[in-house]
PDB file of N, CA and C in Angstrom:
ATOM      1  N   UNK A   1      -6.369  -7.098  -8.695  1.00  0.00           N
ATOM      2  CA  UNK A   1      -5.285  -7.009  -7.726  1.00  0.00           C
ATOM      3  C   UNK A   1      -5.681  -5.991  -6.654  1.00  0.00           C
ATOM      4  N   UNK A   2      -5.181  -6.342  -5.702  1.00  0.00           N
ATOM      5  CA  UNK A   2      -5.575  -5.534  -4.576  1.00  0.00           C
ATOM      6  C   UNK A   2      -5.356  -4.171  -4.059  1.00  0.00           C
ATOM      7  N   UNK A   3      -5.521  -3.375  -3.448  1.00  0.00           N
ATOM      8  CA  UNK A   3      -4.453  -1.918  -3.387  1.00  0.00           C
ATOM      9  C   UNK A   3      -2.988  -2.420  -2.852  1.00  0.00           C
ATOM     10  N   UNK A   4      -3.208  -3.219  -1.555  1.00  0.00           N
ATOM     11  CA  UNK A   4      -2.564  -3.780  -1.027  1.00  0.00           C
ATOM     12  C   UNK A   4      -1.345  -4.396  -2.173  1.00  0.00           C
ATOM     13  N   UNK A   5      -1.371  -5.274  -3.079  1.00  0.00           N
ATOM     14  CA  UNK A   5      -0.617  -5.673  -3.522  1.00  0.00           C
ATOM     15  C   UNK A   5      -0.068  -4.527  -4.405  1.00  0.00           C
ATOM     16  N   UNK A   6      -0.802  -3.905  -5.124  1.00  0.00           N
ATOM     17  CA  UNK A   6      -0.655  -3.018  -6.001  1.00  0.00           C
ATOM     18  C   UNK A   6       0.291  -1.978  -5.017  1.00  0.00           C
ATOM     19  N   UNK A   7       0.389  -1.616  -4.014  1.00  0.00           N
ATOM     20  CA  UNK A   7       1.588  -0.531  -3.085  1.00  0.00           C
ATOM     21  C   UNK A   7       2.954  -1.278  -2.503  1.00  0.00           C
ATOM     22  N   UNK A   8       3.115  -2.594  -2.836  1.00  0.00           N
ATOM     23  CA  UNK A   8       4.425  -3.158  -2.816  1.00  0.00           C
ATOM     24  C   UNK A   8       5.838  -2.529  -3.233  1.00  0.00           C
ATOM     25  N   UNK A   9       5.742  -1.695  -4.623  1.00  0.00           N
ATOM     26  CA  UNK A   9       6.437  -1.038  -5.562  1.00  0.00           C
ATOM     27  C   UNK A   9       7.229   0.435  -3.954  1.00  0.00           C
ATOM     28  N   UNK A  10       5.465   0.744  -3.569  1.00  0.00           N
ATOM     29  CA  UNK A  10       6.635   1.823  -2.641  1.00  0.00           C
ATOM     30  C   UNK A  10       6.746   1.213  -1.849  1.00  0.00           C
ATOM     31  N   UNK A  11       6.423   0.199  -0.903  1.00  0.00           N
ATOM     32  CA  UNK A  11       6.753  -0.118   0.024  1.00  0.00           C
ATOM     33  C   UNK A  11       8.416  -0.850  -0.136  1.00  0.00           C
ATOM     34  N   UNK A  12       8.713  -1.378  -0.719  1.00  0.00           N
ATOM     35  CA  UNK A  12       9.938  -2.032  -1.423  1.00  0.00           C
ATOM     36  C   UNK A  12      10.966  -0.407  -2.136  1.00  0.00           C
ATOM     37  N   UNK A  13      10.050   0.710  -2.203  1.00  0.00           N
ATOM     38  CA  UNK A  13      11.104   1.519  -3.184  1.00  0.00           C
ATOM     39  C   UNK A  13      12.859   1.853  -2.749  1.00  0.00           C
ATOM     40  N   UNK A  14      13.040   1.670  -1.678  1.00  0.00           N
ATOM     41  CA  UNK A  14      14.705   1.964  -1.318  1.00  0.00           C
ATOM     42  C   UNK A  14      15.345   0.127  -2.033  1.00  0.00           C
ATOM     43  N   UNK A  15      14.475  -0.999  -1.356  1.00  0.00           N
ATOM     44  CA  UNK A  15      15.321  -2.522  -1.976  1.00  0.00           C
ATOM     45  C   UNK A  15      15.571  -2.310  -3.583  1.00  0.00           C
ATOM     46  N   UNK A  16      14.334  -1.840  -4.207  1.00  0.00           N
ATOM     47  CA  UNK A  16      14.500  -1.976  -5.936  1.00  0.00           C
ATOM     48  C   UNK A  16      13.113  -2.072  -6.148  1.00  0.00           C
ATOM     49  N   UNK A  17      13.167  -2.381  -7.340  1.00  0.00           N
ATOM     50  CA  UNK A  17      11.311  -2.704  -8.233  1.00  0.00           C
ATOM     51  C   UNK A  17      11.052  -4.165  -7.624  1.00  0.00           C
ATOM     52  N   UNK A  18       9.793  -4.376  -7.444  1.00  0.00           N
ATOM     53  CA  UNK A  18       9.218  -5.574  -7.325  1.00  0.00           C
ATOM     54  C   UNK A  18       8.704  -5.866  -8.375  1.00  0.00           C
ATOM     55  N   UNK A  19       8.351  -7.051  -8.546  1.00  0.00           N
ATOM     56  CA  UNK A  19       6.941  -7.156  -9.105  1.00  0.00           C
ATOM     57  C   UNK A  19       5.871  -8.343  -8.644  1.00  0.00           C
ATOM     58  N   UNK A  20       4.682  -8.942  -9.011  1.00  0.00           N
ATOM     59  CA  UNK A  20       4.075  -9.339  -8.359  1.00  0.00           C
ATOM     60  C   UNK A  20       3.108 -10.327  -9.683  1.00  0.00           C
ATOM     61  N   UNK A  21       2.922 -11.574  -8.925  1.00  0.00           N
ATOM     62  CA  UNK A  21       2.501 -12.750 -10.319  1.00  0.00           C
ATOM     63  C   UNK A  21       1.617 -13.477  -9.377  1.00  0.00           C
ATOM     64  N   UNK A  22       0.161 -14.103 -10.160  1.00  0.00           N
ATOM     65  CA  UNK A  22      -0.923 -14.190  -9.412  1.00  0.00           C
ATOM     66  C   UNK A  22      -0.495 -15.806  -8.945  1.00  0.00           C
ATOM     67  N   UNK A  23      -0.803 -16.093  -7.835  1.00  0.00           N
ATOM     68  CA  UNK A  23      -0.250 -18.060  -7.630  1.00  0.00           C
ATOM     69  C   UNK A  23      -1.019 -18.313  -6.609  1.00  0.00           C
ATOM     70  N   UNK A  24      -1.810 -19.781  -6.838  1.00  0.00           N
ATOM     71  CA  UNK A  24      -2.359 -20.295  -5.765  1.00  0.00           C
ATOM     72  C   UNK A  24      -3.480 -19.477  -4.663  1.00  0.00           C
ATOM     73  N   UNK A  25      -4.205 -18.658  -5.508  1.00  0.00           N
ATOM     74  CA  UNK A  25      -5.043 -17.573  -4.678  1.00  0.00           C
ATOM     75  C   UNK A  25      -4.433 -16.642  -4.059  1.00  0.00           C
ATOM     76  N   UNK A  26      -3.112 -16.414  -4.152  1.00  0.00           N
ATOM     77  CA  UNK A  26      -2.630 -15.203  -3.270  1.00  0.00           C
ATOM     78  C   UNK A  26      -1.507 -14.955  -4.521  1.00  0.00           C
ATOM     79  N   UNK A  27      -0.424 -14.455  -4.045  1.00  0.00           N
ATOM     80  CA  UNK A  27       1.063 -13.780  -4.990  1.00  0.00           C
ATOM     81  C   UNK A  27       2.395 -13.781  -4.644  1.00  0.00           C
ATOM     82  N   UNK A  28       3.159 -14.110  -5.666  1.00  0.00           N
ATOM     83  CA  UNK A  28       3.919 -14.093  -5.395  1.00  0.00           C
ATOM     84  C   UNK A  28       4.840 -12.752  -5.766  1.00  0.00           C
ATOM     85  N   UNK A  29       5.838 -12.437  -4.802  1.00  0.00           N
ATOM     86  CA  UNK A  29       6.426 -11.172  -4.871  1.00  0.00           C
ATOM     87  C   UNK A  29       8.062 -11.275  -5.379  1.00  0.00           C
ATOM     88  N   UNK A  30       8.732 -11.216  -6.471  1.00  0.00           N
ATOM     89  CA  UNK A  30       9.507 -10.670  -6.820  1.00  0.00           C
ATOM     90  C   UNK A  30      10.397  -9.901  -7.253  1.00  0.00           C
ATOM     91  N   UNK A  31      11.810 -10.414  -6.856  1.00  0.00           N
ATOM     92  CA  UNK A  31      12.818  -8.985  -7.232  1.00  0.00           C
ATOM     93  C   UNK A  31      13.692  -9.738  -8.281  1.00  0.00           C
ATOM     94  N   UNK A  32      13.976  -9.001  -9.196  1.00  0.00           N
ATOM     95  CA  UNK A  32      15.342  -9.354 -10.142  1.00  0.00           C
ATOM     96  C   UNK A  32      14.839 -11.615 -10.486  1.00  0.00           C
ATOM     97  N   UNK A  33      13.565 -11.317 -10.443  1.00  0.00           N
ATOM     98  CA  UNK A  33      13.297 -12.643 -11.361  1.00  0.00           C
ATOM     99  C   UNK A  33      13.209 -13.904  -9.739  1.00  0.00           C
ATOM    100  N   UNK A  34      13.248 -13.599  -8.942  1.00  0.00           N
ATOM    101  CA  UNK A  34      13.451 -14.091  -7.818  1.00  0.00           C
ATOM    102  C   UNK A  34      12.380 -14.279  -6.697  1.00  0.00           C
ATOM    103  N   UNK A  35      11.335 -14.723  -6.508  1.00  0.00           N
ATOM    104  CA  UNK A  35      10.570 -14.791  -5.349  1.00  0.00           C
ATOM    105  C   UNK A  35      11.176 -14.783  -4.270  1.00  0.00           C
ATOM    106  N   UNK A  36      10.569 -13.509  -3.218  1.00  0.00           N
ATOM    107  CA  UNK A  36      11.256 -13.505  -2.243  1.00  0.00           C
ATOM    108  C   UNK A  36      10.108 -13.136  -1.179  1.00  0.00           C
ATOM    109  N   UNK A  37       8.919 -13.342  -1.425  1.00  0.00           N
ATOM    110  CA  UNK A  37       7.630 -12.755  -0.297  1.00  0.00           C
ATOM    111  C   UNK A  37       6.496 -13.529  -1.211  1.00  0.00           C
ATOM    112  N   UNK A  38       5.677 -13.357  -0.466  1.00  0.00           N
ATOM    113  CA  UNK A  38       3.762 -13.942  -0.933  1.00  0.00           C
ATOM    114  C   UNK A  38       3.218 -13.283  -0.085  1.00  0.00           C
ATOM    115  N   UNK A  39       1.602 -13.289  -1.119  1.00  0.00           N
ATOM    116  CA  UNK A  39       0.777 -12.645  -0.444  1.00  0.00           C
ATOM    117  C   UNK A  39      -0.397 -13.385  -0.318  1.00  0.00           C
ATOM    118  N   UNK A  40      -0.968 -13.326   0.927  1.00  0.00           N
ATOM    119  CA  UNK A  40      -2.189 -14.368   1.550  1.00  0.00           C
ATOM    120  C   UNK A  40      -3.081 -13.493   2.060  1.00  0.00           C
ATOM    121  N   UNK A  41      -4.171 -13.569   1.678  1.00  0.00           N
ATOM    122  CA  UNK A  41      -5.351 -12.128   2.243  1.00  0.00           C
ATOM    123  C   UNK A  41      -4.675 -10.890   2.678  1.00  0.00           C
ATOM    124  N   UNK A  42      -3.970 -10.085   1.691  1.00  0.00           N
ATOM    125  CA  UNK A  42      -3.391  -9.009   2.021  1.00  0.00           C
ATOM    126  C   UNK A  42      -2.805  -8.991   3.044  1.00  0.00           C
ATOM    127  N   UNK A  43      -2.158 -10.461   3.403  1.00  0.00           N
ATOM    128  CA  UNK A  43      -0.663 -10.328   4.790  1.00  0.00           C
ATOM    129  C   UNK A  43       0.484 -10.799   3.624  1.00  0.00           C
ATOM    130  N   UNK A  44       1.715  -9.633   3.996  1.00  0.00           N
ATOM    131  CA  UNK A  44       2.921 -10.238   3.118  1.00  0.00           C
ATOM    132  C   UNK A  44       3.682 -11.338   4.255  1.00  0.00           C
ATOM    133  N   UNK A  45       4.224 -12.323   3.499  1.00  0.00           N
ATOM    134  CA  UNK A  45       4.968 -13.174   4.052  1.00  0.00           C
ATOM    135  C   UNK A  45       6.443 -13.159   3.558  1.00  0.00           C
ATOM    136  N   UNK A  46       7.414 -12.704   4.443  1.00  0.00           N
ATOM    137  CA  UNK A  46       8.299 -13.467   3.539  1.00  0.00           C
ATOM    138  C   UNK A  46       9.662 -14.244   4.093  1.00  0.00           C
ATOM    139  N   UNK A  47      10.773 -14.637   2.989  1.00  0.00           N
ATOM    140  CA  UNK A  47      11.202 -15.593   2.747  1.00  0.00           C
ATOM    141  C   UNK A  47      11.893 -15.720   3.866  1.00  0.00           C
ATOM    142  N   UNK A  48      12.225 -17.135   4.211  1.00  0.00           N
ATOM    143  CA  UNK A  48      13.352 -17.406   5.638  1.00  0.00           C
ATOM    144  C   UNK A  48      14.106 -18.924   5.456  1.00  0.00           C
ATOM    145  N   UNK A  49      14.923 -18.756   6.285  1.00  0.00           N
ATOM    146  CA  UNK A  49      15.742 -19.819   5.970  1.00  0.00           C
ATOM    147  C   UNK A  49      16.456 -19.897   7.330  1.00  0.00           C
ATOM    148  N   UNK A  50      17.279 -21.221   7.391  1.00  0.00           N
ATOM    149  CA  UNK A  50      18.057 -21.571   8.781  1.00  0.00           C
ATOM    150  C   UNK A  50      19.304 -20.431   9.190  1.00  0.00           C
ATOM    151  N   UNK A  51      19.536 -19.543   8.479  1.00  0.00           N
ATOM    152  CA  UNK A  51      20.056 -17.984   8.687  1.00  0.00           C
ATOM    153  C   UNK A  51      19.710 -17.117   9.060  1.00  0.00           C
ATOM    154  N   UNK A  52      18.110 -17.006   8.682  1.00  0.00           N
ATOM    155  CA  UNK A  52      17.361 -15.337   9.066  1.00  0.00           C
ATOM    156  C   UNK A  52      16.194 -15.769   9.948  1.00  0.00           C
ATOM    157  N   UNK A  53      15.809 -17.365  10.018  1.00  0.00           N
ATOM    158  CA  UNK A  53      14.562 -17.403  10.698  1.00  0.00           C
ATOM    159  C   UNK A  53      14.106 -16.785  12.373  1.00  0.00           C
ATOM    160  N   UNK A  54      15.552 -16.849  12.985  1.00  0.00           N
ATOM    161  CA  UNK A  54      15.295 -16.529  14.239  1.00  0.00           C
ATOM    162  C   UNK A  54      14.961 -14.747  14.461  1.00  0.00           C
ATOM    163  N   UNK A  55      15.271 -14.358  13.164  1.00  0.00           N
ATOM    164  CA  UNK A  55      15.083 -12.716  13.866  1.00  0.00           C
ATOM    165  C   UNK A  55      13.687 -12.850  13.378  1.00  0.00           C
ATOM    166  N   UNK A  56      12.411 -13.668  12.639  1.00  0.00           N
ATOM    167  CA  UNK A  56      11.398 -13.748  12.799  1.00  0.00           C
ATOM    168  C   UNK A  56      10.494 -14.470  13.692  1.00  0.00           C
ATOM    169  N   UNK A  57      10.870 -15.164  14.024  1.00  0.00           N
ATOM    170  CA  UNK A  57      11.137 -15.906  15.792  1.00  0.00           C
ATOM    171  C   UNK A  57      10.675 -14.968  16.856  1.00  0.00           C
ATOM    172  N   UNK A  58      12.122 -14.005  16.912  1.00  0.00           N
ATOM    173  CA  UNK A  58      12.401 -13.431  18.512  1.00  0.00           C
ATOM    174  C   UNK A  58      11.081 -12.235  18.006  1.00  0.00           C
ATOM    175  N   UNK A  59      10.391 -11.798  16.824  1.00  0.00           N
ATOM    176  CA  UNK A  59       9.599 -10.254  17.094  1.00  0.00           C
ATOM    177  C   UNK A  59       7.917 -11.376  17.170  1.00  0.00           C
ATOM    178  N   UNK A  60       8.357 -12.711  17.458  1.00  0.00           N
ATOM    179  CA  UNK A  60       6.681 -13.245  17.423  1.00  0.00           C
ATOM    180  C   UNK A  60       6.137 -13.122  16.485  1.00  0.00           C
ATOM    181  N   UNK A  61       6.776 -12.924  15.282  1.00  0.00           N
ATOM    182  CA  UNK A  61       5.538 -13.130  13.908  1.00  0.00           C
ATOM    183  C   UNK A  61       5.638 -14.858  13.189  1.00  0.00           C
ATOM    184  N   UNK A  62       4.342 -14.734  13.121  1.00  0.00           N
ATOM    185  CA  UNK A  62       3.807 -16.346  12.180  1.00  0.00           C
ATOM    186  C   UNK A  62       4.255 -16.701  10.951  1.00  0.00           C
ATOM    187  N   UNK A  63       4.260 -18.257  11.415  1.00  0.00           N
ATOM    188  CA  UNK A  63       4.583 -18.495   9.859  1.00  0.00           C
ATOM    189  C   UNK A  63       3.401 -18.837   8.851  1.00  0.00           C
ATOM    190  N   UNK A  64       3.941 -18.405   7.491  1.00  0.00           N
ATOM    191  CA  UNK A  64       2.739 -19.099   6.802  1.00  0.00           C
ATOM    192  C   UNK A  64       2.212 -20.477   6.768  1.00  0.00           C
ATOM    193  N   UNK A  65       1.145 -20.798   6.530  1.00  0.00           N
ATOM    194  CA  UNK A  65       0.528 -22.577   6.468  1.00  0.00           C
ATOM    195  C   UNK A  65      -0.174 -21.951   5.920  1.00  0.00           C
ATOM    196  N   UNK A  66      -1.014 -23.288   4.917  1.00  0.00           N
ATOM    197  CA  UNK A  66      -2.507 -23.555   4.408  1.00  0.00           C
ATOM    198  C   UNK A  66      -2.676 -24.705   4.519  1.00  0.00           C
ATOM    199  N   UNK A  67      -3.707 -25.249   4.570  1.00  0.00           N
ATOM    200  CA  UNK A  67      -4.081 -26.353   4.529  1.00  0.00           C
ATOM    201  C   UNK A  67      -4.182 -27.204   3.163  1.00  0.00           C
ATOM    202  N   UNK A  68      -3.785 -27.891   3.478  1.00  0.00           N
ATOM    203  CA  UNK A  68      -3.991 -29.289   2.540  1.00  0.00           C
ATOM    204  C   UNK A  68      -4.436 -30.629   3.046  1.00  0.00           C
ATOM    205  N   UNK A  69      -5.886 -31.241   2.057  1.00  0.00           N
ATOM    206  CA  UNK A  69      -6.001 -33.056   2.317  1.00  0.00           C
ATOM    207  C   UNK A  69      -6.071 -32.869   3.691  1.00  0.00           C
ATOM    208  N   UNK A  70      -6.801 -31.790   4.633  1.00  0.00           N
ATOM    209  CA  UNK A  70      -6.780 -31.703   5.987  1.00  0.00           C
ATOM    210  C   UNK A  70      -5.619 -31.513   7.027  1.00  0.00           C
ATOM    211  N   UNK A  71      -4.661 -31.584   6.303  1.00  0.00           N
ATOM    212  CA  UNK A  71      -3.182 -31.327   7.202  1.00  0.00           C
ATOM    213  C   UNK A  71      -2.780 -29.888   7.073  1.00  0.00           C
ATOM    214  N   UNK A  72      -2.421 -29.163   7.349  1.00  0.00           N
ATOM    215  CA  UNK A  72      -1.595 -27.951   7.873  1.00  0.00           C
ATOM    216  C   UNK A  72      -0.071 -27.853   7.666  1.00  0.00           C
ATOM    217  N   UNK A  73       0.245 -27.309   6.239  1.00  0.00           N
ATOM    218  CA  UNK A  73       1.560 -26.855   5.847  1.00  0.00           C
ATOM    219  C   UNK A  73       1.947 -26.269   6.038  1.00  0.00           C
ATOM    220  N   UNK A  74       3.504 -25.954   6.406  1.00  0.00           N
ATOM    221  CA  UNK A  74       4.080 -24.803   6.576  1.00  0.00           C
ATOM    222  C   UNK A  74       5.025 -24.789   5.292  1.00  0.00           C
ATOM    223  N   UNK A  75       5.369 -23.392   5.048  1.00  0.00           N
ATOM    224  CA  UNK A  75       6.229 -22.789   4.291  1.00  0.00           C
ATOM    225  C   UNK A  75       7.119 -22.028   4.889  1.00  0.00           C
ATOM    226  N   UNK A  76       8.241 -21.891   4.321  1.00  0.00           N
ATOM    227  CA  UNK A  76       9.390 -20.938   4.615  1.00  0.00           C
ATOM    228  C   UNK A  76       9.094 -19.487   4.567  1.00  0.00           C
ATOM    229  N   UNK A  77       8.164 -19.473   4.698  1.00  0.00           N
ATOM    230  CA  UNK A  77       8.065 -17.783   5.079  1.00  0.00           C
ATOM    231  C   UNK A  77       7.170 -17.283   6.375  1.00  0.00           C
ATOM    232  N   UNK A  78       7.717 -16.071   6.574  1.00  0.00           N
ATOM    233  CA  UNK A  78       7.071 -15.615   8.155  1.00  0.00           C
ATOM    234  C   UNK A  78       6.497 -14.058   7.707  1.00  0.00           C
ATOM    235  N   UNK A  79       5.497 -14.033   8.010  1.00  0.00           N
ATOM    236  CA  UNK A  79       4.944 -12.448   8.436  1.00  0.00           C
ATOM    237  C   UNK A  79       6.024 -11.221   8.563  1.00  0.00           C
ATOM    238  N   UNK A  80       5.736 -10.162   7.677  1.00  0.00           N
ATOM    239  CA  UNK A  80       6.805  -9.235   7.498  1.00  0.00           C
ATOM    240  C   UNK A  80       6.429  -8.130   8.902  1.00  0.00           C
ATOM    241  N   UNK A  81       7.247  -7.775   9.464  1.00  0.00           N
ATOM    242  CA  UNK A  81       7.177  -7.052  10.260  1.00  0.00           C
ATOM    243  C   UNK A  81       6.136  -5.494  10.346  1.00  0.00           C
ATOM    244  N   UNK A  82       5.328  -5.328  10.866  1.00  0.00           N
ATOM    245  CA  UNK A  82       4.627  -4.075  10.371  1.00  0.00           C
ATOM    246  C   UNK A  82       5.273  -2.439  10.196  1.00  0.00           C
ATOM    247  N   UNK A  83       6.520  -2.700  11.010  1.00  0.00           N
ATOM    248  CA  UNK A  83       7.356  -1.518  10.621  1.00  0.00           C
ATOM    249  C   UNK A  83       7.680  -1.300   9.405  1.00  0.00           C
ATOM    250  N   UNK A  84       7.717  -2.175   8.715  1.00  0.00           N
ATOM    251  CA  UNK A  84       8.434  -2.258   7.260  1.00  0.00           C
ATOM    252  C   UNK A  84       7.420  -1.424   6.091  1.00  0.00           C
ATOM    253  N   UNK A  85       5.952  -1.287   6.409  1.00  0.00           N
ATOM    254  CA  UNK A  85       4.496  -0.584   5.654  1.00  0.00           C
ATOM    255  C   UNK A  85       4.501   1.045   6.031  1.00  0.00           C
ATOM    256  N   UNK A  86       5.460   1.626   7.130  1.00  0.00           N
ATOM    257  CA  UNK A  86       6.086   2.784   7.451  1.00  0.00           C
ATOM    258  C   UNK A  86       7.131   3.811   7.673  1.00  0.00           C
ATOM    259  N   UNK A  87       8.209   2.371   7.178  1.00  0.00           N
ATOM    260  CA  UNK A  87       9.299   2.978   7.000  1.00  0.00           C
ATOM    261  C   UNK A  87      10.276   2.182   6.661  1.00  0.00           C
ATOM    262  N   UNK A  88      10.539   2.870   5.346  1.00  0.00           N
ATOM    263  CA  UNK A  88      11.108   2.411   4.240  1.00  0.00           C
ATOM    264  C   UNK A  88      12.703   1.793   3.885  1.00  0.00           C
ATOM    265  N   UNK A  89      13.568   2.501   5.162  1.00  0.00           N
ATOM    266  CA  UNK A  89      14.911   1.908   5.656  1.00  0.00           C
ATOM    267  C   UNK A  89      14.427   0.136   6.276  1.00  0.00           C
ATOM    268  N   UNK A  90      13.036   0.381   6.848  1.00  0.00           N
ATOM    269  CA  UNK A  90      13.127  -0.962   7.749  1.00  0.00           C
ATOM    270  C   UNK A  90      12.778  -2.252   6.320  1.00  0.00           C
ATOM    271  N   UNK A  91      11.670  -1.526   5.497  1.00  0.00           N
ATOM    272  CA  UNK A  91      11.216  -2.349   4.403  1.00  0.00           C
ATOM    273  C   UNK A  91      12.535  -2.820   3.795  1.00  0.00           C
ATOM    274  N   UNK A  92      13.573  -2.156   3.194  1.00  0.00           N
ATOM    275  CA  UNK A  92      14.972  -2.876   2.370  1.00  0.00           C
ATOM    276  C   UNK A  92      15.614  -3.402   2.930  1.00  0.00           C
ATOM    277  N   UNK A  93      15.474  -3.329   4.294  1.00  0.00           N
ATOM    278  CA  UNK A  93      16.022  -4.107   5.348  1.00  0.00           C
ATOM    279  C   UNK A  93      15.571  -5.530   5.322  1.00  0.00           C
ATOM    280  N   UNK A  94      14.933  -5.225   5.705  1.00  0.00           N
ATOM    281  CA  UNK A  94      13.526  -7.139   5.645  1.00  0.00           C
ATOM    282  C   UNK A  94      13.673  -7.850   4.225  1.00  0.00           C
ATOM    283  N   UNK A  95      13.467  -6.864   2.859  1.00  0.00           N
ATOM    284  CA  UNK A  95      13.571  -7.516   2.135  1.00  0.00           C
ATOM    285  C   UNK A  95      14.791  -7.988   1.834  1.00  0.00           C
ATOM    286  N   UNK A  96      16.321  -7.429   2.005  1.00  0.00           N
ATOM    287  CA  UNK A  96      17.172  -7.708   2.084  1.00  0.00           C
ATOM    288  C   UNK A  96      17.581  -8.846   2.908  1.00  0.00           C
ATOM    289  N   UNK A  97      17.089  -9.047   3.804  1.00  0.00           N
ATOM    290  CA  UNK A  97      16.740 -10.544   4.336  1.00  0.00           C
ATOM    291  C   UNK A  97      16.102 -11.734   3.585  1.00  0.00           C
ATOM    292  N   UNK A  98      15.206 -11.484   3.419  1.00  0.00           N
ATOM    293  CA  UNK A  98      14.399 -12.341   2.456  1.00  0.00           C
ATOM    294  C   UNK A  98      15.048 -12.792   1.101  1.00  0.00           C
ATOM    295  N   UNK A  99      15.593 -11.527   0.554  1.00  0.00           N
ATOM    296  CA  UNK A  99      16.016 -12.282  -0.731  1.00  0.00           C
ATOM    297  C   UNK A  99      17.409 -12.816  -0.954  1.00  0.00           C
ATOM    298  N   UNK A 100      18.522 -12.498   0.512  1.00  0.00           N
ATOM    299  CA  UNK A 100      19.171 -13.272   0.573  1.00  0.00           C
ATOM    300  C   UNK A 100      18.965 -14.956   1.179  1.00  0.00           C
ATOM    301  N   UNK A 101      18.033 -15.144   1.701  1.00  0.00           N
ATOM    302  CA  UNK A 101      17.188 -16.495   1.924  1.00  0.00           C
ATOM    303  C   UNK A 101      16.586 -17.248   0.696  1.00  0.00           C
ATOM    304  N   UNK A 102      16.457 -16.484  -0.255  1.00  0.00           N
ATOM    305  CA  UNK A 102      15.697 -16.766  -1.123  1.00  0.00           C
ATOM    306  C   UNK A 102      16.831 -17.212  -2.366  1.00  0.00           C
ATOM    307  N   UNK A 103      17.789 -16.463  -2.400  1.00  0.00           N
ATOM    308  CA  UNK A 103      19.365 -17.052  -3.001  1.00  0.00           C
ATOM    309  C   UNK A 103      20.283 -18.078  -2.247  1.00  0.00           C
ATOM    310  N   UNK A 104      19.998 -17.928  -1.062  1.00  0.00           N
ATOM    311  CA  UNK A 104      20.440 -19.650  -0.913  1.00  0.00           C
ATOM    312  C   UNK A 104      19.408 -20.528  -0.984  1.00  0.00           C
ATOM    313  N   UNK A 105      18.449 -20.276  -1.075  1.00  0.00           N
ATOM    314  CA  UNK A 105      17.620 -21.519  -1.064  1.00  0.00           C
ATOM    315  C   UNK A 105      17.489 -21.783  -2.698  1.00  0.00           C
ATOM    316  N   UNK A 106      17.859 -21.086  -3.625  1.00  0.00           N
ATOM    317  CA  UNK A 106      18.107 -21.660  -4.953  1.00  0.00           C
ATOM    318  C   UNK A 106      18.537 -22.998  -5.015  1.00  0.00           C
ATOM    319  N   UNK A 107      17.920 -23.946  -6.254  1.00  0.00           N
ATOM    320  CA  UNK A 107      18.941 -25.063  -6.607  1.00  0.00           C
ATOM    321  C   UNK A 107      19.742 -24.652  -7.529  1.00  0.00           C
ATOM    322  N   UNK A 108      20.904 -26.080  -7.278  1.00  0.00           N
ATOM    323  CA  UNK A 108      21.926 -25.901  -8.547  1.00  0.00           C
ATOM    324  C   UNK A 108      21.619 -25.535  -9.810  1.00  0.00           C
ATOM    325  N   UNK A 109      21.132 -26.215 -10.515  1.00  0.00           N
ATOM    326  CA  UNK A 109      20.255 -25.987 -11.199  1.00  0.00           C
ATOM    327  C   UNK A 109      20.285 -24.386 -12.180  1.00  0.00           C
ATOM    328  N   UNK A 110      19.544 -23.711 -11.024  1.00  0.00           N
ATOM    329  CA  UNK A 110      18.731 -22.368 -11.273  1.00  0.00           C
ATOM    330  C   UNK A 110      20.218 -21.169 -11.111  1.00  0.00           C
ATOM    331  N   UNK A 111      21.231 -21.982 -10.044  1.00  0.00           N
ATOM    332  CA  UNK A 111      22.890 -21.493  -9.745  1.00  0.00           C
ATOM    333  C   UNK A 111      23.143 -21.199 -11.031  1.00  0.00           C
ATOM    334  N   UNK A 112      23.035 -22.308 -11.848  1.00  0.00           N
ATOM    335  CA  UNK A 112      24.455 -22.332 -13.306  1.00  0.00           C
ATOM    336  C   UNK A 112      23.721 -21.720 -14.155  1.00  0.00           C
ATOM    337  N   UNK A 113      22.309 -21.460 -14.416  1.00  0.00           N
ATOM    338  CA  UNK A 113      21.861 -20.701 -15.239  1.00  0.00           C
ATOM    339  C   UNK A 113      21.785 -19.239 -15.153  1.00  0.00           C
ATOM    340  N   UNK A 114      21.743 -18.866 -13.685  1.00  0.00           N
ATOM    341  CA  UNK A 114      22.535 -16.985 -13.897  1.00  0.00           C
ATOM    342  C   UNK A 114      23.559 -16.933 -13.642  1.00  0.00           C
ATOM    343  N   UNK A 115      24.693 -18.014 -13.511  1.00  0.00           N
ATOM    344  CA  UNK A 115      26.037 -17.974 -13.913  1.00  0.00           C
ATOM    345  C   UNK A 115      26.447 -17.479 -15.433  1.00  0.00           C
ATOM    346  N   UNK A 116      25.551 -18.527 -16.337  1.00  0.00           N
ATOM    347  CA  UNK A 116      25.745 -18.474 -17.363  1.00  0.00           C
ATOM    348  C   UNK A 116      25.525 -17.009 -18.383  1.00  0.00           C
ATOM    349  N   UNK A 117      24.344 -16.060 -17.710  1.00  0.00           N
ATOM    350  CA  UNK A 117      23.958 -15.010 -18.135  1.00  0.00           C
ATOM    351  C   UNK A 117      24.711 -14.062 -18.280  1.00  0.00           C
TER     352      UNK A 117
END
């Protein structure tokens, strides 16, 4: 694991604990059992949805893709702002974005089972 991934914990320390699970050559970043960021050559990405996408929009950061079968995917996530690796109000901020994107984008499904908990 990388340093990079391995300093998530403070970079995240005002949102809560992260943690971090190896997927698809890069990682995925969770809170409270929840993916809410990835990591792609030590750039965090994270989560967005038809609610939060435009404030990643208006600061010009990218979205993630990889390629596949020669085509070019996108995913629901965008480049975390670089303020967020210096200051730590802005980091719980962002992630607080993200992982409310990341709870509506739940299925039913995955709903009734931490209902049930």
């Amino acid at each position: 694991m990388s340093e990079f991934v391995e300093n998530l914990n403070d970079v995240f320390c005002q949102f809560g604990p992260v943690s971090v699970r190896r997927m698809f050559g890069g990682y995925g970043v969770y809170h409270d059992g929840l993916m809410f960021g990835l990591v792609a050559d030590d750039m965090l990405y994270l989560k967005v949805d038809k609610k939060s996408v435009e404030r990643f929009i208006d600061l010009g950061l990218d979205q993630f893709e990889y390629e596949k079968n020669g085509a070019m995917i996108k995913m629901s996530y965008y480049m975390a702002p670089e303020s967020i690796f210096e200051d730590a109000e802005q980091a719980k901020e962002w992630a607080s974005v993200a992982f409310d994107a990341a709870l509506r984008a739940r299925k039913p499904a995955a709903r009734a089972k931490v209902n049930k908990q």
